[in-house]
C-alpha atoms as a PDB file:
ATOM      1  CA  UNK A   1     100.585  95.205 133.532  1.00  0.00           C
ATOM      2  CA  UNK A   2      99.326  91.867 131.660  1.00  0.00           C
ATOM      3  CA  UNK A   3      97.193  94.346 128.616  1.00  0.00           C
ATOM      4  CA  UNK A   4     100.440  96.665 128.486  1.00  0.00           C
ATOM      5  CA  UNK A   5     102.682  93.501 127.798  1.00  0.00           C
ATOM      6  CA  UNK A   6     100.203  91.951 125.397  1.00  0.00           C
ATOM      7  CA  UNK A   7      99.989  95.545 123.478  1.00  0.00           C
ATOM      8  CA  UNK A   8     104.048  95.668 123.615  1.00  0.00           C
ATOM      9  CA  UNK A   9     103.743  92.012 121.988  1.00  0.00           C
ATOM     10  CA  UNK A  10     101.157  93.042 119.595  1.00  0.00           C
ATOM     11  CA  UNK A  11     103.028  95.980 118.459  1.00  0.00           C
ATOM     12  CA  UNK A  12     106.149  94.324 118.204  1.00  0.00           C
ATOM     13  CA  UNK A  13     104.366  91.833 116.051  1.00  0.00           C
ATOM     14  CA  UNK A  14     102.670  93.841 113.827  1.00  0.00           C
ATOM     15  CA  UNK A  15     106.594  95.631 113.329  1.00  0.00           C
ATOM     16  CA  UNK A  16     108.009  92.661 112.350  1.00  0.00           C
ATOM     17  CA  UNK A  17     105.188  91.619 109.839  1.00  0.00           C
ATOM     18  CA  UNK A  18     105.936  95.078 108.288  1.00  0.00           C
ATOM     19  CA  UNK A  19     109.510  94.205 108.237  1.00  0.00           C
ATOM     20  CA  UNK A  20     108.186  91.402 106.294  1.00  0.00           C
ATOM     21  CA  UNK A  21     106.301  93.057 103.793  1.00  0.00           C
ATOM     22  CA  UNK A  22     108.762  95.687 103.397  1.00  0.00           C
ATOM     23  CA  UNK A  23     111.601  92.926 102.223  1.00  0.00           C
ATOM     24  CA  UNK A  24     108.909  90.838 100.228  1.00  0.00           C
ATOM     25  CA  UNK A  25     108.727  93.996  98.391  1.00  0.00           C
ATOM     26  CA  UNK A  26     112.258  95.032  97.059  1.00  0.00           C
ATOM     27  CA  UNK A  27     112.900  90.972  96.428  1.00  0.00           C
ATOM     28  CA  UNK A  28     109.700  89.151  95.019  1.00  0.00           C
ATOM     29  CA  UNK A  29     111.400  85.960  95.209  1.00  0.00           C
ATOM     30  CA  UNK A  30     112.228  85.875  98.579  1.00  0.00           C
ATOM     31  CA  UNK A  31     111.596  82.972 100.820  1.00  0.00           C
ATOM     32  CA  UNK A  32     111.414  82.108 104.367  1.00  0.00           C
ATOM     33  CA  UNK A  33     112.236  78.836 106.022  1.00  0.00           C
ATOM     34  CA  UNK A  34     109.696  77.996 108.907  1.00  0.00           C
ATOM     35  CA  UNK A  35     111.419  79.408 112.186  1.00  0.00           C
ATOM     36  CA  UNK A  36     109.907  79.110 115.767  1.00  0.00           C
ATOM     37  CA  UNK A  37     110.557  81.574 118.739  1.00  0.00           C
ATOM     38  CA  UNK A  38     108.928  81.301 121.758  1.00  0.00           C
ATOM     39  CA  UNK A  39     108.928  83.688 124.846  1.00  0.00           C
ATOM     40  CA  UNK A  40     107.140  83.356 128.451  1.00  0.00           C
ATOM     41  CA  UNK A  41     104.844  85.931 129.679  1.00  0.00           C
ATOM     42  CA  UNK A  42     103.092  86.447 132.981  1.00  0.00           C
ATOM     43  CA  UNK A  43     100.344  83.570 133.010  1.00  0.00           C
ATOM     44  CA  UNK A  44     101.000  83.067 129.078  1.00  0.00           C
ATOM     45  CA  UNK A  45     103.132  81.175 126.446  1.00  0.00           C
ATOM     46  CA  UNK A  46     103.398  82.490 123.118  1.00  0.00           C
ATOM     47  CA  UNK A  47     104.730  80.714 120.073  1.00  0.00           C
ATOM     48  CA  UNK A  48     105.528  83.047 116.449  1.00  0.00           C
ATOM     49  CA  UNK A  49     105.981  81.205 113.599  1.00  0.00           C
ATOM     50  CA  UNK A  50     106.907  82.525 110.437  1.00  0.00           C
ATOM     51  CA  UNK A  51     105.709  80.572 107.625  1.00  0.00           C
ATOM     52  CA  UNK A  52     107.561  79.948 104.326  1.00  0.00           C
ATOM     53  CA  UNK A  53     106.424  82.425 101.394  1.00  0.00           C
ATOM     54  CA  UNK A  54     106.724  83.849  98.181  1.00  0.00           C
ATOM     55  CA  UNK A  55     105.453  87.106  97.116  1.00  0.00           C
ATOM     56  CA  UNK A  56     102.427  86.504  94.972  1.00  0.00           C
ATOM     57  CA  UNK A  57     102.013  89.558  93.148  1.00  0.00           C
ATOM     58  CA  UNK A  58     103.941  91.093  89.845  1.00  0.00           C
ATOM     59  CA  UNK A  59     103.013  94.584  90.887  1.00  0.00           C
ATOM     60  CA  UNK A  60     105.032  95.979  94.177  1.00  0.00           C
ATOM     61  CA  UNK A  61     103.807  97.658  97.037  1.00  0.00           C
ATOM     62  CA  UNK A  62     105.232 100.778  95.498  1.00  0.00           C
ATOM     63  CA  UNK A  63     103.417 101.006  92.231  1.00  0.00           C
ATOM     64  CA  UNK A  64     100.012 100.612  92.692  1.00  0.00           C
ATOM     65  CA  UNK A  65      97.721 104.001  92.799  1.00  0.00           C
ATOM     66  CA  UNK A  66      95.378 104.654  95.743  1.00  0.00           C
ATOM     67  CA  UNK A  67      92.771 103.926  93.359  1.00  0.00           C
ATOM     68  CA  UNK A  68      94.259 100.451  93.135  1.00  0.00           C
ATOM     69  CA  UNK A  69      95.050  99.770  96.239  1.00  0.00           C
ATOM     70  CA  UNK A  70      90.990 100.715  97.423  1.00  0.00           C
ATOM     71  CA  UNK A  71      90.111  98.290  94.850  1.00  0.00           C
ATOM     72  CA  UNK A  72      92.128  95.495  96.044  1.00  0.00           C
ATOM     73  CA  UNK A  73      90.833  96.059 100.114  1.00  0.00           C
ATOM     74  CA  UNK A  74      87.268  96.143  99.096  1.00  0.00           C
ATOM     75  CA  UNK A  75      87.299  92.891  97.346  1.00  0.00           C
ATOM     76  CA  UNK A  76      88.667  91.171 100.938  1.00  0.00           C
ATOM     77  CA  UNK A  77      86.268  89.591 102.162  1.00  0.00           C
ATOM     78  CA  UNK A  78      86.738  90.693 105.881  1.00  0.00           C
ATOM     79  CA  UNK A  79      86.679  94.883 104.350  1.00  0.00           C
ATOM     80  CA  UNK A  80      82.564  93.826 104.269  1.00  0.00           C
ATOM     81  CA  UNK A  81      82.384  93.952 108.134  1.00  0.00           C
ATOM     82  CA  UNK A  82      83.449  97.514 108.545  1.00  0.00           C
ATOM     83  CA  UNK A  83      80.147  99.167 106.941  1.00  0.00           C
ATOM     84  CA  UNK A  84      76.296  99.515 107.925  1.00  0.00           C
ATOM     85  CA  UNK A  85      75.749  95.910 108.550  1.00  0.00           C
ATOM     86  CA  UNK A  86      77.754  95.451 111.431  1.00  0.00           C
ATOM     87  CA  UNK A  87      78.428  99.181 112.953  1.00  0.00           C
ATOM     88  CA  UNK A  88      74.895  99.196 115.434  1.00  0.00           C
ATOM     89  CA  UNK A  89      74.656  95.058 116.199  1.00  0.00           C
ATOM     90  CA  UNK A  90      74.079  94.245 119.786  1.00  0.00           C
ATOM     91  CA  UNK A  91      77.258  94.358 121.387  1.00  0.00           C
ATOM     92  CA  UNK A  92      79.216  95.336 118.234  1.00  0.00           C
ATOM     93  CA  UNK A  93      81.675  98.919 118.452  1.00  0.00           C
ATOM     94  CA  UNK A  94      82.944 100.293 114.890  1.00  0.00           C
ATOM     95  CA  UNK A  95      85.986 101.936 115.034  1.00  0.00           C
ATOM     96  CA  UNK A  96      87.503 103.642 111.947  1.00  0.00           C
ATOM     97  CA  UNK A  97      90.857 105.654 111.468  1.00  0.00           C
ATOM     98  CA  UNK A  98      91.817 107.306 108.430  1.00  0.00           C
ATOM     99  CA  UNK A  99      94.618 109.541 107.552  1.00  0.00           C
ATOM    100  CA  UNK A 100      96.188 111.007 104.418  1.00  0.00           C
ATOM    101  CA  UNK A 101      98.262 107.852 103.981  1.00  0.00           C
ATOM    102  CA  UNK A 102      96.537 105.092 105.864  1.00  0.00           C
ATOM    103  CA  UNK A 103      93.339 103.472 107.034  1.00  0.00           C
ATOM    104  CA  UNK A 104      92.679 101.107 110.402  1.00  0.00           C
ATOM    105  CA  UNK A 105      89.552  99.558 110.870  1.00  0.00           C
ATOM    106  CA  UNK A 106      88.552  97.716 113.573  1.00  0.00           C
ATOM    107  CA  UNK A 107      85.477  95.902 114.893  1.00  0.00           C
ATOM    108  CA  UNK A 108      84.988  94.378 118.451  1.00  0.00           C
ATOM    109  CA  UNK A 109      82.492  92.255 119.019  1.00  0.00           C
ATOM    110  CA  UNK A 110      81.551  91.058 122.896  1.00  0.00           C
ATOM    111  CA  UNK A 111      79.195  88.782 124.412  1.00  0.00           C
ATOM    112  CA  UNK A 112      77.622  87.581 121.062  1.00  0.00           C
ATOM    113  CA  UNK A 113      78.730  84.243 119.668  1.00  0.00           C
ATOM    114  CA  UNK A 114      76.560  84.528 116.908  1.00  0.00           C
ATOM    115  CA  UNK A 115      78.345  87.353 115.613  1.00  0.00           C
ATOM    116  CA  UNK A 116      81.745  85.509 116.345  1.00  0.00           C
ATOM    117  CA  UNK A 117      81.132  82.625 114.546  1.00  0.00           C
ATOM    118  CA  UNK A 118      80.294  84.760 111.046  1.00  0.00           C
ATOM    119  CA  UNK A 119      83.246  86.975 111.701  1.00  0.00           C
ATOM    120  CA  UNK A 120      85.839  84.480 112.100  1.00  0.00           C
ATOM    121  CA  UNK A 121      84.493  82.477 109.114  1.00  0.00           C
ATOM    122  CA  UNK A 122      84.486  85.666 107.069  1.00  0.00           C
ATOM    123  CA  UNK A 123      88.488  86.199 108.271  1.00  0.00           C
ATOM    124  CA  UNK A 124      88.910  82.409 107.335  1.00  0.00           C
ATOM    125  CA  UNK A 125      88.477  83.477 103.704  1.00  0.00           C
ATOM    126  CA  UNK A 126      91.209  85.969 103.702  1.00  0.00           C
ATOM    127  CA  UNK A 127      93.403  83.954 106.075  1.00  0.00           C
ATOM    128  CA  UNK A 128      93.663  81.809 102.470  1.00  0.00           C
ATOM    129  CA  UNK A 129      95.129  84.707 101.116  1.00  0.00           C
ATOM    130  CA  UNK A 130      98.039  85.245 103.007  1.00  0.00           C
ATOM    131  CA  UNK A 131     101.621  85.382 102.556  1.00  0.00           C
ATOM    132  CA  UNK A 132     102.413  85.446 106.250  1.00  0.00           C
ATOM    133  CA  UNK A 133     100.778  84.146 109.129  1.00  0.00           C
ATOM    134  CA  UNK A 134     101.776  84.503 112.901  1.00  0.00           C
ATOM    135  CA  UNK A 135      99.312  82.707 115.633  1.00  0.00           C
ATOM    136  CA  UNK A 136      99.562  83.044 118.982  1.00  0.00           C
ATOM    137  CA  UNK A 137      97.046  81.189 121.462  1.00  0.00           C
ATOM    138  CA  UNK A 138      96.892  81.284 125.288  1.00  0.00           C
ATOM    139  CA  UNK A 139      94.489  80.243 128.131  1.00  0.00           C
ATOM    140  CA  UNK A 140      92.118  82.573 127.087  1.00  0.00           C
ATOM    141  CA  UNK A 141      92.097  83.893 123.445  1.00  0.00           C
ATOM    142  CA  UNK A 142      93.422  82.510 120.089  1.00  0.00           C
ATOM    143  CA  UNK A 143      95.273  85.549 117.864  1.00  0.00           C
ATOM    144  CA  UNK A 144      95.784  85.186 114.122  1.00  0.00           C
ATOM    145  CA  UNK A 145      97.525  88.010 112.182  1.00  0.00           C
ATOM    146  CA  UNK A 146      97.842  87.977 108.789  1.00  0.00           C
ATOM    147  CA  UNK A 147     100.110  89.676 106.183  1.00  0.00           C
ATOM    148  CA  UNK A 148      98.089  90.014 102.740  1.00  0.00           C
ATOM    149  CA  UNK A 149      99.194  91.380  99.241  1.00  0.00           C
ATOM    150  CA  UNK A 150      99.961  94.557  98.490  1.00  0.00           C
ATOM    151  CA  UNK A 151     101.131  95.673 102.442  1.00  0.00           C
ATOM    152  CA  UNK A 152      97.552  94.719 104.141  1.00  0.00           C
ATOM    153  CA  UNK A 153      97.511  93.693 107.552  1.00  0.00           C
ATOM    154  CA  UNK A 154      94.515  91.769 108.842  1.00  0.00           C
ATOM    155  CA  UNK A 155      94.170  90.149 112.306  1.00  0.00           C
ATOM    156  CA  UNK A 156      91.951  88.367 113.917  1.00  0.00           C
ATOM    157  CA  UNK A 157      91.361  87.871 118.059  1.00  0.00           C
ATOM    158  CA  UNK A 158      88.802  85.287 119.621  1.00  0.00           C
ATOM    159  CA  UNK A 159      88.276  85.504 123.287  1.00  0.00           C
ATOM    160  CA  UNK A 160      86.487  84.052 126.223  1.00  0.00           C
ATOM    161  CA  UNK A 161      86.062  80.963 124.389  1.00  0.00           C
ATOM    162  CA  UNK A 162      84.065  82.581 121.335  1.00  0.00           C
ATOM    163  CA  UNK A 163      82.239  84.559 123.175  1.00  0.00           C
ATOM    164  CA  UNK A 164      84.136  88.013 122.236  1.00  0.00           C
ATOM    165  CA  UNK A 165      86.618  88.756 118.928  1.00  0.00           C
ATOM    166  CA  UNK A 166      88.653  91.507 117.731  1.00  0.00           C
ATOM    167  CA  UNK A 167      89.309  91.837 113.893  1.00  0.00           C
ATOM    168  CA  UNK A 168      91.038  94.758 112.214  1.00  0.00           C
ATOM    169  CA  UNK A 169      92.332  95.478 108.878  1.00  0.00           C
ATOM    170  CA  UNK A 170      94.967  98.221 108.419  1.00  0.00           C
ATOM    171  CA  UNK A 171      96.744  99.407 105.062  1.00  0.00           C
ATOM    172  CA  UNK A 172      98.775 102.739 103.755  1.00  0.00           C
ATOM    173  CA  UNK A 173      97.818 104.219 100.597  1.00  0.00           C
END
């Protein structure tokens, strides 16, 4: 019951980070005064801030080609840590899902604090980037997701006290 909650909250996050995005897009100039909500869960608190921003880029969402858009990804600094480095580390899974219009990667990374450590510096990079940020920490595990330029979503999840971590990135074409 406690992962299906934490997926409904993650979902429900990432949804409203696209909501985000989406409006950043049809008004550049658009800016968001710092808001808090806060909600209970079983064993958990969870605080979502939204963070005050500007949209950062001439070019919209809209009007950039795939080429473009490829381009842009592979320069983050986090896009590094879905190829052959990475993919058959001790206690490292690869996981990489691309359709016609979109592309999620995703690497997990348990029982290797090593590993942690260079991942969550490598997110720190990006984290600089962003034009929205929502954290959400707990007993547990610390969550950071991140809305980028040009509709990329990047997150990053520590648990068991650096011993595991999550980090995905996720764009549309």
């Amino acid at each position: 019951m406690k992962k299906i909650s934490l997926i409904v909250i993650l979902v429900m996050t990432i949804g409203w980070v696209m909501e985000i995005n989406a409006q950043e897009s049809y008004q550049e100039d658009i800016a968001f005064n710092a808001s808090e909500m806060s909600f209970q869960g079983e064993n958990e608190q969870v605080r979502v801030r939204k963070s005050s921003s500007k949209s950062d880029s001439g070019k919209e969402q809209s009007t950039m080609t795939k080429e473009e858009k490829m381009k842009y990804v592979q320069s983050l600094a986090a896009y590094k840590l879905f190829g052959d480095e990475y993919k058959r580390k001790k206690g490292c899974t690869l996981e990489i899902i691309t359709s016609q219009k979109s592309q999620f990667c995703e690497l997990t990374v348990r029982n290797n604090k090593e590993i942690v450590q260079e991942v969550k510096k490598i997110f720190e990079q990006d984290k600089a980037l962003a034009k929205n940020t929502i954290q959400t920490y707990s007993e547990s595990r610390e969550e950071i997701i991140i809305t980028l330029p040009h509709g990329v979503t990047e997150s990053f999840t520590e648990k068991n006290e650096g011993e595991s971590c999550v980090i995905f990135i996720s764009y549309q074409f």
